[in-house]
Protein backbone atom coordinates (compact mmCIF):
# COMPACT_ATOMS: atom_id res chain seq x y z
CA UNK A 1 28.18 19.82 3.93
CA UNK A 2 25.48 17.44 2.84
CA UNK A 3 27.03 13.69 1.42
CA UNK A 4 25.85 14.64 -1.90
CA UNK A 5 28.16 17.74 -2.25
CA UNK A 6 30.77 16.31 -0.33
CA UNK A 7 30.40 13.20 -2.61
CA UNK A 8 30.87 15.58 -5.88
CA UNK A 9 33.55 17.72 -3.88
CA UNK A 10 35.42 14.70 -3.85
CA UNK A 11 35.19 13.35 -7.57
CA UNK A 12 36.31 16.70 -8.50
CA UNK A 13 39.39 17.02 -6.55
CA UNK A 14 40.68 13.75 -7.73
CA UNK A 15 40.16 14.37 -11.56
CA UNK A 16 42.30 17.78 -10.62
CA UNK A 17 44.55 15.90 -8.82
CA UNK A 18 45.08 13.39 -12.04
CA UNK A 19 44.98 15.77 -14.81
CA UNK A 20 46.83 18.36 -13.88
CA UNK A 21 49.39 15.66 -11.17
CA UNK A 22 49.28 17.75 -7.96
CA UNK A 23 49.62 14.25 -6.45
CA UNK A 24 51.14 10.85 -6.80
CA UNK A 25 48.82 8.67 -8.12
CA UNK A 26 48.57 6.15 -5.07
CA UNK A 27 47.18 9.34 -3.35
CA UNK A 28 44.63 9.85 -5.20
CA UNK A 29 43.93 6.22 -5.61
CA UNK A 30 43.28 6.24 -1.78
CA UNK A 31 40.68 9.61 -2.53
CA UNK A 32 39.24 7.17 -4.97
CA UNK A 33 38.53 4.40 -1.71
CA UNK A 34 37.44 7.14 0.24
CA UNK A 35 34.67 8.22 -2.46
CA UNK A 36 33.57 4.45 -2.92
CA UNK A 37 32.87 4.61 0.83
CA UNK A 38 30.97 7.59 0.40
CA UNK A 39 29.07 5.65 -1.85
CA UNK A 40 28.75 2.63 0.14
CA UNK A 41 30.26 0.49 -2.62
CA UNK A 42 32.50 -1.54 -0.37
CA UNK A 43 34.42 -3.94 -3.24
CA UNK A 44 35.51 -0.79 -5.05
CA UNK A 45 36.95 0.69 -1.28
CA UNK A 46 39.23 -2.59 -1.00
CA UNK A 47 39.93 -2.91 -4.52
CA UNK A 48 41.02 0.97 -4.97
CA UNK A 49 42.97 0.57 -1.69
CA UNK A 50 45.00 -2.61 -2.49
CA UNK A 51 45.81 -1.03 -6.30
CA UNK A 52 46.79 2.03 -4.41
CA UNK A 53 49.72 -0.28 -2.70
CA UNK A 54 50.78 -1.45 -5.90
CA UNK A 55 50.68 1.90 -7.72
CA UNK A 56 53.15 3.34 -4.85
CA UNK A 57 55.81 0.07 -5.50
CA UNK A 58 55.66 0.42 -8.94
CA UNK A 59 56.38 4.46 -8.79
CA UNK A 60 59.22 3.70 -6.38
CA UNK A 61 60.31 1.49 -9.17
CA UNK A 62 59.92 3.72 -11.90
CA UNK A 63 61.35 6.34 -9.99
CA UNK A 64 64.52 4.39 -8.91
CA UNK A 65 65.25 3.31 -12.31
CA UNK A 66 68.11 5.49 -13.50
CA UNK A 67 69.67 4.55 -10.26
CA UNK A 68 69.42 0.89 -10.48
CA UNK A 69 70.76 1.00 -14.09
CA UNK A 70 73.82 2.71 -12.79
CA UNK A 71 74.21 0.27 -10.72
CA UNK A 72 74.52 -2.28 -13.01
CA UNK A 73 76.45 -0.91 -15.56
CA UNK A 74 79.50 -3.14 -16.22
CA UNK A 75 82.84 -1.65 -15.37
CA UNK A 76 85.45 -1.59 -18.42
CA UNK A 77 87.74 -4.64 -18.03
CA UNK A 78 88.41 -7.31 -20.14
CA UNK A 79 91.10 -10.08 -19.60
CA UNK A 80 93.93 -11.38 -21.72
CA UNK A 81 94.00 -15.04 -22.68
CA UNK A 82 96.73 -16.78 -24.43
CA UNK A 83 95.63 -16.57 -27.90
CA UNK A 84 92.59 -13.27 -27.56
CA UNK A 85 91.03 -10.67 -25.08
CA UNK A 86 87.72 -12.02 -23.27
CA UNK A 87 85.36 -9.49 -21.99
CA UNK A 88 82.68 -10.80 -19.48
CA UNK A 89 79.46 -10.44 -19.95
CA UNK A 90 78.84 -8.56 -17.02
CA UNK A 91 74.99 -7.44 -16.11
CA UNK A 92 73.14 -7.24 -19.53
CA UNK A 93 70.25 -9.51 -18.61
CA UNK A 94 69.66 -7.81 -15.38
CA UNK A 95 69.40 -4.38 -16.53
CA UNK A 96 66.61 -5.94 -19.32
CA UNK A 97 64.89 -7.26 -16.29
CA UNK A 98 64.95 -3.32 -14.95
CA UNK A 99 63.75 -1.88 -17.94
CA UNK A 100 61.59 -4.68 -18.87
CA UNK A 101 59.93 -4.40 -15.19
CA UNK A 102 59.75 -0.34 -15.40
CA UNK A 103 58.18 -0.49 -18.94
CA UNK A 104 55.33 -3.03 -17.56
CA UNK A 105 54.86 -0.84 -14.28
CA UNK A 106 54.44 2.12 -16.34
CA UNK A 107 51.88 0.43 -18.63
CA UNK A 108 49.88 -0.45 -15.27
CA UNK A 109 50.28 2.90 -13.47
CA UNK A 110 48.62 4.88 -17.09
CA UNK A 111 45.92 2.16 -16.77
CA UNK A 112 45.20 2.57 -13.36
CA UNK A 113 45.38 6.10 -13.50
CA UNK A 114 42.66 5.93 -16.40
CA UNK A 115 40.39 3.62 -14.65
CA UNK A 116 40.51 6.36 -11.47
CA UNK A 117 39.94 9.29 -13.59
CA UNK A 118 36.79 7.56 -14.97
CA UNK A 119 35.43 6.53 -12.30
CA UNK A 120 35.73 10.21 -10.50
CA UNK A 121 34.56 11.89 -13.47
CA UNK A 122 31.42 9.55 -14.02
CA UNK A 123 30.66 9.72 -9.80
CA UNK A 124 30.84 13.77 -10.18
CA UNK A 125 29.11 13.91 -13.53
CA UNK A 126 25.42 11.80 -12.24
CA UNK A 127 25.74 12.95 -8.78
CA UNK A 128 26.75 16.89 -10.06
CA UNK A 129 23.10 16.38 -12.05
CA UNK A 130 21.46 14.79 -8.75
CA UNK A 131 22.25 17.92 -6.51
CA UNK A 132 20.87 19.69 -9.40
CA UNK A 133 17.64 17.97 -9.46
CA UNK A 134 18.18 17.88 -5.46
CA UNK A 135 17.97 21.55 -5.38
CA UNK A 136 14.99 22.12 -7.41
CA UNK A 137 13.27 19.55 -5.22
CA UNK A 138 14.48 21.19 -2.14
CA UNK A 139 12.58 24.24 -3.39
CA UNK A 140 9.72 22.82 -4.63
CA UNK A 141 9.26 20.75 -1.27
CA UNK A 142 9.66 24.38 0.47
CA UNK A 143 6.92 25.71 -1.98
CA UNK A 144 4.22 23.23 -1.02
CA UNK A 145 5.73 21.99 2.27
CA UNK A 146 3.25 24.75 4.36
CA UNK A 147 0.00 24.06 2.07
CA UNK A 148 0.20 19.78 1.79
CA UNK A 149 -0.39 19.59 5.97
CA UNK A 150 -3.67 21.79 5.21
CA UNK A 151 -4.70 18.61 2.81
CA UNK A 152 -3.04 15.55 4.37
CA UNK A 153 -1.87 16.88 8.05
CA UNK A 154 0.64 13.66 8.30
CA UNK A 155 2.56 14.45 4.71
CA UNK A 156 5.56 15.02 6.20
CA UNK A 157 5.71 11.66 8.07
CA UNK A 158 4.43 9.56 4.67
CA UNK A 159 7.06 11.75 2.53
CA UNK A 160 9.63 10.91 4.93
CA UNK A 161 9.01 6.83 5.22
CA UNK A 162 8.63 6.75 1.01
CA UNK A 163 12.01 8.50 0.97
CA UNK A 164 13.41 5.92 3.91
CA UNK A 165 11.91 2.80 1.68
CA UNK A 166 13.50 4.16 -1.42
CA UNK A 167 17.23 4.47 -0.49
CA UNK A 168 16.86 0.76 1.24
CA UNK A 169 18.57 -1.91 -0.90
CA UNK A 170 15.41 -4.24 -0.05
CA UNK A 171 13.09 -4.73 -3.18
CA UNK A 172 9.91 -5.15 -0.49
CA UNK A 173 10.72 -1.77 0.11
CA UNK A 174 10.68 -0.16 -3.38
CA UNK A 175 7.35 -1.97 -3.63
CA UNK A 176 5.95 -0.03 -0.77
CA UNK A 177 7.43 3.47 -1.43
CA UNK A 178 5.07 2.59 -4.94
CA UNK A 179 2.42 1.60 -2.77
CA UNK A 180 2.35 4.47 -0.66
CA UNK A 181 2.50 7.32 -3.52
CA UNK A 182 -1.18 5.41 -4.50
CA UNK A 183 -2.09 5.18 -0.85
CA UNK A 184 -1.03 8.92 -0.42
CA UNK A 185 -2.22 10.07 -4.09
CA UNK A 186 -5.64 8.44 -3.25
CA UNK A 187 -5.80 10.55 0.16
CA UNK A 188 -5.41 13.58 -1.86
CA UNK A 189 -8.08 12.58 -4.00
CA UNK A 190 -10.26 11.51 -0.84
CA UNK A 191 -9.57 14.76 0.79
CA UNK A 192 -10.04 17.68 -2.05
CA UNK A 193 -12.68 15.41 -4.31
CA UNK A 194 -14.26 12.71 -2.36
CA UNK A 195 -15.63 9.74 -3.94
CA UNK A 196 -19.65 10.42 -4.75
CA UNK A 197 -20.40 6.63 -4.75
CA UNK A 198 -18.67 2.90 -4.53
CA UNK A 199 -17.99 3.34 -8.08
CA UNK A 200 -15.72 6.43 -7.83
CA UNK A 201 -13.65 5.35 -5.18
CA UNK A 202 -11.08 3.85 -6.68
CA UNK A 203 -10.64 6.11 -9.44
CA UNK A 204 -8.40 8.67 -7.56
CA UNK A 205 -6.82 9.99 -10.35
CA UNK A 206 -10.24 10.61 -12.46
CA UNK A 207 -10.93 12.26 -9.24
CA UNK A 208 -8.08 14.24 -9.48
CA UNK A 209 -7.92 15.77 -13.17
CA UNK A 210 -12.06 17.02 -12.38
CA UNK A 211 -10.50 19.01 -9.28
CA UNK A 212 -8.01 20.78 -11.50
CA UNK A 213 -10.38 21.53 -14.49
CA UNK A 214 -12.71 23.71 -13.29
CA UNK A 215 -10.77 26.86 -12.76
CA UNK A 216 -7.51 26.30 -13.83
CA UNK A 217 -5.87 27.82 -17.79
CA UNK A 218 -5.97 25.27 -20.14
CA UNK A 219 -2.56 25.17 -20.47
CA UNK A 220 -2.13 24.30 -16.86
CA UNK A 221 -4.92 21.90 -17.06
CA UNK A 222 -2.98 20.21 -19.64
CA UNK A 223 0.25 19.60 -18.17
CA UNK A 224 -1.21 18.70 -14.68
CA UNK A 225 -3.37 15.75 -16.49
CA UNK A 226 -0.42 14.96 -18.47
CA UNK A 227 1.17 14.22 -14.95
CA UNK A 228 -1.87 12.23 -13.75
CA UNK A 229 -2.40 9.92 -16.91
CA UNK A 230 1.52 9.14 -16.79
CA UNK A 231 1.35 8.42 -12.63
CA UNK A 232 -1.51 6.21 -13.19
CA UNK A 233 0.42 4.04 -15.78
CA UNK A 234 3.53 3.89 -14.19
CA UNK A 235 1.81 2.75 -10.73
CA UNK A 236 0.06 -0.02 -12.64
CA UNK A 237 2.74 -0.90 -14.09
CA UNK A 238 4.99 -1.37 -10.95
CA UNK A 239 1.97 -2.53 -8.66
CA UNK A 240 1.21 -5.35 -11.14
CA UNK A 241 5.19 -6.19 -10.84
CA UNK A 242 4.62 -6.67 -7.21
CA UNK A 243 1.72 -9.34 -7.75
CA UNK A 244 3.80 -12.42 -8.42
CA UNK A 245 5.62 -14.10 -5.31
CA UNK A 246 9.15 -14.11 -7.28
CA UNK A 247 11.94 -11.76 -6.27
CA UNK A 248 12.09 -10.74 -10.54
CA UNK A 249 8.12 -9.62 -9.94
CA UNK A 250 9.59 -6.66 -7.92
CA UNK A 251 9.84 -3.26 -9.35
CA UNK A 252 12.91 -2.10 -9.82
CA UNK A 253 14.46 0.88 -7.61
CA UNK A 254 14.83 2.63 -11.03
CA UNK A 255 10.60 2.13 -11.58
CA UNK A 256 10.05 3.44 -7.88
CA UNK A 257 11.74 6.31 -8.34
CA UNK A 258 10.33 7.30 -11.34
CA UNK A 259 6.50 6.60 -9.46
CA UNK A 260 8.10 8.80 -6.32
CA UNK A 261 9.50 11.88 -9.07
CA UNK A 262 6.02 11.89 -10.75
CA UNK A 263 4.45 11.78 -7.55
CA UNK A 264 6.33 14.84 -6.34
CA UNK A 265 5.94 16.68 -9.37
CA UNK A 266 1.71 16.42 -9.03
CA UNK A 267 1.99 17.02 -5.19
CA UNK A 268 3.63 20.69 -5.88
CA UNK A 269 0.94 21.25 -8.89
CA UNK A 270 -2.01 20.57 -6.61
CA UNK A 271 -0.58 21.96 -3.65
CA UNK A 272 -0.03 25.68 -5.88
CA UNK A 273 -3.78 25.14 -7.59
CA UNK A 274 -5.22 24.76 -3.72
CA UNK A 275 -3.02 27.80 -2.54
CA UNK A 276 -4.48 29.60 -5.58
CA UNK A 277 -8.03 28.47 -5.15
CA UNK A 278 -7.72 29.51 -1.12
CA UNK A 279 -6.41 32.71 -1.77
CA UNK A 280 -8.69 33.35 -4.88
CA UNK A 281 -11.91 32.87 -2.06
């Protein structure tokens, strides 16, 4: 099972195991660690395990309340003075400390038991959408993953170490997986249009859009340019992040993805219009 369905396997059971109480809530509170780990979100692990301890004494509590009440009910005697009968006053303030104590741990066990539902239900709703997204990546890599060697024979390798960079928590290394989708992007370019002087040699993506015009539907043409003219601004726009020395002149992960999604998304055009073009000869 790959960690993203495992990941959304997870979420899911929990929000069953809430809703519809197939388990006591410290249970699934533990399910709840276990998914943070999964995550690698290591506060949220010790914080969901030590609230699972609690949630288990305070159910015991709630659970044992009837009993303790019993226990302090005050038997019926009262004593006869020389003037009146006296009744003591027996255990009245320490069955107010029961309830009081059962009311609060009930308050904090439908509180907790919110917060854990939430969280499960957000983890399963963005990652149920990421295997989503996964999967039509997965078959658009397997689409272009035999043609791309034919135009840069080391893709595999460069896809690989942009994908390493980008689930690193280093910001150096969302600045690279930006600056290799240029460095690869410009390859492309290199490879299927090559630069016809100095002057065209750094405008890859010019280069680009002229190798899909020629023969392509205008429809097609349109999109794929669409593609190139929003790649080009959003690797300006993160390279020029990455120009200051400061560790706020870094692109976000957020911005690098977005470069690595668009760069995808052109890779699979251009590797169908050269399958096309080679098939068309």
């Amino acid at each position: 099972m790959k960690r993203s369905e495992e990941i959304t396997s997870l979420a899911h059971e929990i929000m069953l195991d809430i809703s519809e109480q197939r388990t006591p809530l410290h249970l699934s509170m533990l399910k709840a660690s276990r998914l943070s780990l999964l995550l690698d979100m290591p506060n949220e692990v010790k914080i969901f395990q030590g609230q699972s301890e609690d949630a288990e004494s305070m159910q015991f509590s709630i659970d044992s309340f009837n009993s303790q009440i019993d226990a302090t009910r005050d038997p019926n005697i009262s004593y006869a003075g020389s003037n009146q009968y006296y009744t003591p006053q027996g255990n009245k303030f320490e069955r107010s400390h029961i309830t009081s104590t059962a009311q609060k741990n009930t308050r904090n066990l439908a509180m907790y038991k919110a917060q854990t539902y939430n969280f499960a239900m957000n983890v399963y709703t963005r990652w149920q959408f990421g295997n989503i997204a996964e999967s039509i990546f997965e078959l658009k890599r397997k689409r272009m993953e035999h043609v791309l060697p034919e135009i840069i024979t080391d893709i595999q390798g460069r896809l690989n170490s942009i994908e390493q960079n980008l689930k690193s928590d280093n910001t150096e290394d969302w600045k690279n997986a930006v600056g290799s989708c240029r460095a690869l992007l410009m390859d492309v370019a290199n490879n299927l249009m090559p630069p016809k002087s100095k002057n065209e040699k750094g405008k890859f993506i010019n280069r680009l859009q002229s190798y899909i015009s020629p023969m392509e539907s205008k429809t097609k043409e349109k999109v794929v340019k669409i593609l190139l003219d929003e790649i080009k601004l959003r690797i300006e726009h993160t390279m020029n992040l990455t120009q200051g020395p400061a560790h706020h002149d870094r692109p976000t992960k957020e911005k690098a993805e977005d470069v690595v999604l668009y760069t995808y998304l052109i890779l699979g055009e251009i590797a169908e219009i050269y399958q096309n073009r080679k098939e068309a000869l």
